[in-house]
C-alpha atoms as a PDB file:
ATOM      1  CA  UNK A   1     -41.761  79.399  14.426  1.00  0.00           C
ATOM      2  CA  UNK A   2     -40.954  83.051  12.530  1.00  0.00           C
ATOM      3  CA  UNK A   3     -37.273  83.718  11.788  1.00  0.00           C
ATOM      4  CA  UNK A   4     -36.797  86.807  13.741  1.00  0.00           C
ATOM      5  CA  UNK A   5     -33.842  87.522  11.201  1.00  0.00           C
ATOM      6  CA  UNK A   6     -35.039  90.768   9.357  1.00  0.00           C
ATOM      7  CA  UNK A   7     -32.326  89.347   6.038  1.00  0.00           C
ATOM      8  CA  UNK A   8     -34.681  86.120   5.644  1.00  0.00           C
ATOM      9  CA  UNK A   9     -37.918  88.068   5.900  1.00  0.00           C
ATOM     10  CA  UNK A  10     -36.661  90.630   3.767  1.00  0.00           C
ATOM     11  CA  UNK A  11     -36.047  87.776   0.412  1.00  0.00           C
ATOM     12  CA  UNK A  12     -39.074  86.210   1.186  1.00  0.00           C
ATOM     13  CA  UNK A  13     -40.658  89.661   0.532  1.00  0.00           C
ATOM     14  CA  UNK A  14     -38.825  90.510  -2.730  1.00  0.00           C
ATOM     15  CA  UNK A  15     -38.650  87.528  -4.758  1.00  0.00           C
ATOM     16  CA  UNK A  16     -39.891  89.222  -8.004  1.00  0.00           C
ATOM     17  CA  UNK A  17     -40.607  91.968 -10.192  1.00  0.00           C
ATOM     18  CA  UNK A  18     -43.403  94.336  -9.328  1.00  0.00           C
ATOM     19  CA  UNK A  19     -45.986  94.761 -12.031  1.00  0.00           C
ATOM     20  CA  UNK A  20     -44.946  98.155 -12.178  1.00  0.00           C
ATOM     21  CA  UNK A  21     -41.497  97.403 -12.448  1.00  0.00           C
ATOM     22  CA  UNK A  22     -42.204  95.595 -15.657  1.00  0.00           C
ATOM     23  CA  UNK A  23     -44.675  98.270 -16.944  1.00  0.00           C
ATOM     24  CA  UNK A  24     -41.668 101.015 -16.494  1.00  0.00           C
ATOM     25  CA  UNK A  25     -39.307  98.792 -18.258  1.00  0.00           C
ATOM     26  CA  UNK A  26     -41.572  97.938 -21.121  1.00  0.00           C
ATOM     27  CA  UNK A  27     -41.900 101.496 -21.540  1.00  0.00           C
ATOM     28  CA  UNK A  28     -38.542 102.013 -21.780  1.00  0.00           C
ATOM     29  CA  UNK A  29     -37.717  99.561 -24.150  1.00  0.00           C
ATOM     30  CA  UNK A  30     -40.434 100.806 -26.612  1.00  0.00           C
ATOM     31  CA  UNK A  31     -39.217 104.220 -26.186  1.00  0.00           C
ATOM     32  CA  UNK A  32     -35.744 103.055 -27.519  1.00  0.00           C
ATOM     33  CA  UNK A  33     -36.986 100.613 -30.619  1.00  0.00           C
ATOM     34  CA  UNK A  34     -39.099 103.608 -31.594  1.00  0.00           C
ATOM     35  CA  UNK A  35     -36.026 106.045 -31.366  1.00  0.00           C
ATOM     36  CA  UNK A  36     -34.436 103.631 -33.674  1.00  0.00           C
ATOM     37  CA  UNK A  37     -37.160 103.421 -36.156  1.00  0.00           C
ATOM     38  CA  UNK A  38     -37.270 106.978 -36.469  1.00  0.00           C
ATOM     39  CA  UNK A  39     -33.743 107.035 -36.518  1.00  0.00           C
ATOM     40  CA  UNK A  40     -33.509 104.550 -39.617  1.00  0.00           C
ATOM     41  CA  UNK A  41     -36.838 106.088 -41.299  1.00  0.00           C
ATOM     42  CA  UNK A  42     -34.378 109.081 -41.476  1.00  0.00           C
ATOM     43  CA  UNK A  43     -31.463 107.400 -42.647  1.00  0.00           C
ATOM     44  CA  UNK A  44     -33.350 106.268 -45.441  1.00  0.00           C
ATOM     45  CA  UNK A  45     -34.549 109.291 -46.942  1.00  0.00           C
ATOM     46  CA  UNK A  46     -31.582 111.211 -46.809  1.00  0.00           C
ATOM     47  CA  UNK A  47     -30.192 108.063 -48.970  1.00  0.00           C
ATOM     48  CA  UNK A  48     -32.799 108.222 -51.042  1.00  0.00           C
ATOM     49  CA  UNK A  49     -32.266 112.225 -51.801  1.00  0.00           C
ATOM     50  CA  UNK A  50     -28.305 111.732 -51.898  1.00  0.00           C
ATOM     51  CA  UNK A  51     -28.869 108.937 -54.479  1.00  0.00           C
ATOM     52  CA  UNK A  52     -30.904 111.310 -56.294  1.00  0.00           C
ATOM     53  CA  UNK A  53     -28.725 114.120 -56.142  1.00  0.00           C
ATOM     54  CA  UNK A  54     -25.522 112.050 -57.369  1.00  0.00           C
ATOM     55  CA  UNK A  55     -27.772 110.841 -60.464  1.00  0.00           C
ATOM     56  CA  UNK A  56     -28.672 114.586 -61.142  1.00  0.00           C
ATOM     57  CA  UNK A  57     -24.464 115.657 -60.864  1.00  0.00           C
ATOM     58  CA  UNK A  58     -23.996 112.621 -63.078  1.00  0.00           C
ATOM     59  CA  UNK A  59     -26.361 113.850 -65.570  1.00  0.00           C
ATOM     60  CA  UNK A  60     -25.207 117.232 -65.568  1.00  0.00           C
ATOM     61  CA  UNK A  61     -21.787 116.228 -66.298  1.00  0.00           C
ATOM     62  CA  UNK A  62     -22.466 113.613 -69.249  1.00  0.00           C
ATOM     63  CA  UNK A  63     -24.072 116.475 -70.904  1.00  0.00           C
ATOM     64  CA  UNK A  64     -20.899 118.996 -70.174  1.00  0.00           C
ATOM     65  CA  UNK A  65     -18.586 115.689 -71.416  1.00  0.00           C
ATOM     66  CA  UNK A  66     -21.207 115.301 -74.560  1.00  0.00           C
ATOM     67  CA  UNK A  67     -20.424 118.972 -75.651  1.00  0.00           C
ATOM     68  CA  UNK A  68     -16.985 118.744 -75.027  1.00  0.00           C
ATOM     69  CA  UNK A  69     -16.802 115.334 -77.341  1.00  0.00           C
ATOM     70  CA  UNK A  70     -18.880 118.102 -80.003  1.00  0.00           C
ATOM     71  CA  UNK A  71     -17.216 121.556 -79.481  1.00  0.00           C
ATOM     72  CA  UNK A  72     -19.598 123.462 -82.182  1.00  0.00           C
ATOM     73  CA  UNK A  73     -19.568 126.608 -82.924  1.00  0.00           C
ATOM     74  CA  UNK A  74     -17.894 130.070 -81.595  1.00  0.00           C
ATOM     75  CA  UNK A  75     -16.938 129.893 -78.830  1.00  0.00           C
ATOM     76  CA  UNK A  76     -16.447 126.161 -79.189  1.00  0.00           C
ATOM     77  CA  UNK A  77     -20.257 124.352 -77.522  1.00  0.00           C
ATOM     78  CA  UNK A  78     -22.268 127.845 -78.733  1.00  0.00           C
ATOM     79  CA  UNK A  79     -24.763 125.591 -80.537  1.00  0.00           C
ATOM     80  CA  UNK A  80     -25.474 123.518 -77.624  1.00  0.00           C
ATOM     81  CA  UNK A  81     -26.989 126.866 -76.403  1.00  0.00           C
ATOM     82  CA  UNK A  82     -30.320 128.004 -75.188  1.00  0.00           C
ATOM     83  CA  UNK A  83     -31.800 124.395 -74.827  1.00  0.00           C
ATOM     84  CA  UNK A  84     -34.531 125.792 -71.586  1.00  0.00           C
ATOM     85  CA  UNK A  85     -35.985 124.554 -68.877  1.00  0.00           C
ATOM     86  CA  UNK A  86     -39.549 122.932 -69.984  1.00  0.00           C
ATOM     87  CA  UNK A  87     -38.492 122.604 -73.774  1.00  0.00           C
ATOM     88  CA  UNK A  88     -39.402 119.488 -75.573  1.00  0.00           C
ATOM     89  CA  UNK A  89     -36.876 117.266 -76.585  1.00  0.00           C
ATOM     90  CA  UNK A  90     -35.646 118.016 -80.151  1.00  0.00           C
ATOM     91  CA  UNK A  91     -35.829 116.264 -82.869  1.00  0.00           C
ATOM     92  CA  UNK A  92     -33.372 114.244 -84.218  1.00  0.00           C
ATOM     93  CA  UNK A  93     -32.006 111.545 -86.207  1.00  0.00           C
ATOM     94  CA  UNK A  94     -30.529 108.100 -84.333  1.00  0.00           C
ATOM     95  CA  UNK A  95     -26.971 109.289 -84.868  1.00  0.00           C
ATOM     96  CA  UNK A  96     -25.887 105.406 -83.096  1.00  0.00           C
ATOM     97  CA  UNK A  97     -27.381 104.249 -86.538  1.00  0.00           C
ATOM     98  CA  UNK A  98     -26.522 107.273 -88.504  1.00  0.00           C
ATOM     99  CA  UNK A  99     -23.865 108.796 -89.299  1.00  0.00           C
ATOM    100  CA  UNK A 100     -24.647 112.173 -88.362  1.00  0.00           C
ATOM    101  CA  UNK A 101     -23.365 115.284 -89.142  1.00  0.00           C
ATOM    102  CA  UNK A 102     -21.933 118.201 -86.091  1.00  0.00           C
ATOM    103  CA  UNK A 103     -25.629 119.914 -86.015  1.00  0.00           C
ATOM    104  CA  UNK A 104     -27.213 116.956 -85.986  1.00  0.00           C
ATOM    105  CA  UNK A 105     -25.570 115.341 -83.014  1.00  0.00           C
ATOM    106  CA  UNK A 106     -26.187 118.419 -80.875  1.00  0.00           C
ATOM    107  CA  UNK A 107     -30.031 117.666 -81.129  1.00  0.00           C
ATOM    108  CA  UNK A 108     -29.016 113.897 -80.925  1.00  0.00           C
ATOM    109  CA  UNK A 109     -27.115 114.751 -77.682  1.00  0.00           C
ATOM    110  CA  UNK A 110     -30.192 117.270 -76.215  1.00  0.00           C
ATOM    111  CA  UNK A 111     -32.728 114.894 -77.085  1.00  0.00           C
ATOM    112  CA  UNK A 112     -31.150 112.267 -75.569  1.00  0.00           C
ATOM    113  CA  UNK A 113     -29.820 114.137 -72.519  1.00  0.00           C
ATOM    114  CA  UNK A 114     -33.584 115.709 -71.542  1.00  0.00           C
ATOM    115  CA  UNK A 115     -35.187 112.380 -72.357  1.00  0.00           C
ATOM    116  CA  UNK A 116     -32.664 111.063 -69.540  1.00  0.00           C
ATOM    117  CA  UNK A 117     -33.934 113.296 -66.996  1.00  0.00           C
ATOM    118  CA  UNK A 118     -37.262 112.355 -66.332  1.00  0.00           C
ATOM    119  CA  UNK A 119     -39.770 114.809 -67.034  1.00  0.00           C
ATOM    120  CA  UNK A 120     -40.542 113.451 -70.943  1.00  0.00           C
ATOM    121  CA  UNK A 121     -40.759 110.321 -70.614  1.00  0.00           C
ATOM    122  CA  UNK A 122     -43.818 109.569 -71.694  1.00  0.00           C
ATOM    123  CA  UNK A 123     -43.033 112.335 -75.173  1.00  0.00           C
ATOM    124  CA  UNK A 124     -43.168 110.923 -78.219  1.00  0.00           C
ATOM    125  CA  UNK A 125     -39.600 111.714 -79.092  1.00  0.00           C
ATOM    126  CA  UNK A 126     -38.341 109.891 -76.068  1.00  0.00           C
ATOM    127  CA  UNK A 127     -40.638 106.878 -76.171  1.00  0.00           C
ATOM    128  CA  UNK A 128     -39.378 106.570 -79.936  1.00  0.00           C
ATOM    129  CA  UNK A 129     -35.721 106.740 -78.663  1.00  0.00           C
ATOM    130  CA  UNK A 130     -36.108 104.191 -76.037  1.00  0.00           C
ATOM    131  CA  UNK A 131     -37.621 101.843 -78.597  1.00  0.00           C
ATOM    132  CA  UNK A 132     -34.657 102.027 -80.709  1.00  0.00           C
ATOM    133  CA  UNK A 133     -32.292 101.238 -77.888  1.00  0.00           C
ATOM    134  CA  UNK A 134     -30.718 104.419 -77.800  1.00  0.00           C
ATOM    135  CA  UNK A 135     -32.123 104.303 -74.410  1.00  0.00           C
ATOM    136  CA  UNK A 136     -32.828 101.814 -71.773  1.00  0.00           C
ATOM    137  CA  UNK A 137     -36.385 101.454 -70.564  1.00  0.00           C
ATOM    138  CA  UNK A 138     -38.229 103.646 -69.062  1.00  0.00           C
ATOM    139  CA  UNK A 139     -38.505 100.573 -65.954  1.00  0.00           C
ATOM    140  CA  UNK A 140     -34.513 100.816 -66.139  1.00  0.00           C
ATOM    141  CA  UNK A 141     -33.619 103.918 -65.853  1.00  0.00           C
ATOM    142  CA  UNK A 142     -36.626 106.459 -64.914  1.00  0.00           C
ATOM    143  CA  UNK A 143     -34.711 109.519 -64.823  1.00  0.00           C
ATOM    144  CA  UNK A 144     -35.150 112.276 -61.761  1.00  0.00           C
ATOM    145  CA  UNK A 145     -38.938 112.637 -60.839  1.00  0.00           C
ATOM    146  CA  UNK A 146     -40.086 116.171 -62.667  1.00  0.00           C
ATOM    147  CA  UNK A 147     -36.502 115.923 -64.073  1.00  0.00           C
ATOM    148  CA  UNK A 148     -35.911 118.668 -66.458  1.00  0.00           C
ATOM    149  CA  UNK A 149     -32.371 120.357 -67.581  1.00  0.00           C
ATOM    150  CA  UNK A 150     -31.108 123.341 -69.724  1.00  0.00           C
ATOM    151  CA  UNK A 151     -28.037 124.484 -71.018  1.00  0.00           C
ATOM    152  CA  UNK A 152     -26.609 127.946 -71.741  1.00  0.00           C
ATOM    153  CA  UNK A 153     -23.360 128.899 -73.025  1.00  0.00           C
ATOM    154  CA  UNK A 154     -21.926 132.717 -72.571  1.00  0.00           C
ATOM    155  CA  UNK A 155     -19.754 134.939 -74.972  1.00  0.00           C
ATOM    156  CA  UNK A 156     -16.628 133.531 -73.085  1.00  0.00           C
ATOM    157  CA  UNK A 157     -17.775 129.678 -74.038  1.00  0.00           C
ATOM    158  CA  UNK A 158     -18.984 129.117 -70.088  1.00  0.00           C
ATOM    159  CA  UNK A 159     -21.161 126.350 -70.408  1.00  0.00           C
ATOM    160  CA  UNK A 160     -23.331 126.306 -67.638  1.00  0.00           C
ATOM    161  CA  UNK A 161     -25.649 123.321 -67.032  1.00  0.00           C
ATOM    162  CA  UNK A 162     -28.427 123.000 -64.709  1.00  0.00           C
ATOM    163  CA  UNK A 163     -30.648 120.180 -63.689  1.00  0.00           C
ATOM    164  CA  UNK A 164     -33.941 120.506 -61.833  1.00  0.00           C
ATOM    165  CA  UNK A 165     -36.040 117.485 -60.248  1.00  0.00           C
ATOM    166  CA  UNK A 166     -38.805 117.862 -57.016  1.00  0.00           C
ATOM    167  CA  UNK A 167     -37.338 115.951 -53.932  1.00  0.00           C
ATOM    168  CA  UNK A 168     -39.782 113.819 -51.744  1.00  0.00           C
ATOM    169  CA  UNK A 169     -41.101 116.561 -49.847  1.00  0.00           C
ATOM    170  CA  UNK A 170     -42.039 118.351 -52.782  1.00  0.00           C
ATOM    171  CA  UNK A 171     -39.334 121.136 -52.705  1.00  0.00           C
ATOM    172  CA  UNK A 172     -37.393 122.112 -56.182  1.00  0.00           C
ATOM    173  CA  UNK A 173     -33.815 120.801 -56.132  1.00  0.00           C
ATOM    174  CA  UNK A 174     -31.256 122.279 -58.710  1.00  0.00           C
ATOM    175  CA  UNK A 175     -27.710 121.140 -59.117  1.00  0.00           C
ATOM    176  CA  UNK A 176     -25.569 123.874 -61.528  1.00  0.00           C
ATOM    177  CA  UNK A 177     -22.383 123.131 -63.067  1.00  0.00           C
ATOM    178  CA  UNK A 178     -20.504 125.281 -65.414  1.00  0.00           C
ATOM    179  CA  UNK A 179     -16.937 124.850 -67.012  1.00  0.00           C
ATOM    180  CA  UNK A 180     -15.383 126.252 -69.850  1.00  0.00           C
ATOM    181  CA  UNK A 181     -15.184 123.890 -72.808  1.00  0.00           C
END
């Protein structure tokens, strides 16, 4: 005996999920948890280069607050002048050790400031500092990758201070500050 009621035969008919039903939904679900991914891949490396910027202002500005603490010469922070882009470290005494005189702790504060930033860490002069303690290891604190800084003060005693590092694509990043001292 068949149930001429077209309702019955009709749930009899669709108790379940096609195949392709569950294909199209499996699709879209790995469409979304791949959007996310992506989305979080993202996230993460503009964190990564904000991080990296941040350390780069930082550094910048302990160098600016360095010649501040050691206004020399005329106009006051003149002979923290001309330190380049791509110049060594200089040489110095350990003026934490020392007692050091105004000259002296303007190389103190260059060499310590461009052994900071990344790019000579493996110099001698850095190395030597981070032995001593007058820097944390190189494991701690790596600096900026290809980080490299110079400083350059104007008639008016502008200091300006710029940091350079390469960013994860490969693209030179600067960050420039400049005050008067």
């Amino acid at each position: 005996m068949t149930n001429p009621n077209p309702r019955v035969r009709m749930r009899r008919l669709a108790t379940g999920f096609s195949m392709i039903e569950l294909l199209v939904a499996v699709l879209v679900m790995a469409i979304g948890v791949l959007g996310v991914a992506a989305l979080q891949m993202v996230s993460l490396q503009n964190n990564r280069a904000a991080l990296v910027r941040a350390e780069a202002v930082t550094l910048a500005y302990d160098m600016m607050d360095r010649i501040r603490a050691n206004p020399v010469g005329t106009p006051p922070g003149d002979d923290y002048d001309g330190l380049a882009m791509g110049a060594i470290p200089p040489d110095s005494p350990n003026c934490l050790t020392t007692n050091c005189t105004a000259a002296q702790m303007v190389a103190f504060d260059q060499r310590s400031w461009k052994c900071q930033l990344g790019a000579h860490n493996e110099h001698d002069r850095c190395t030597a500092f981070r032995t001593a303690g007058v820097l944390p290891p190189v494991a701690n604190q790596p600096g900026l990758p290809n980080g490299d800084g110079s400083i350059a003060v104007d008639d008016d005693g502008i200091v300006e201070i710029t940091v350079r590092w390469t960013d994860q694509g490969g693209e030179v990043q600067t960050v420039v500050i400049d005050s008067q001292t």
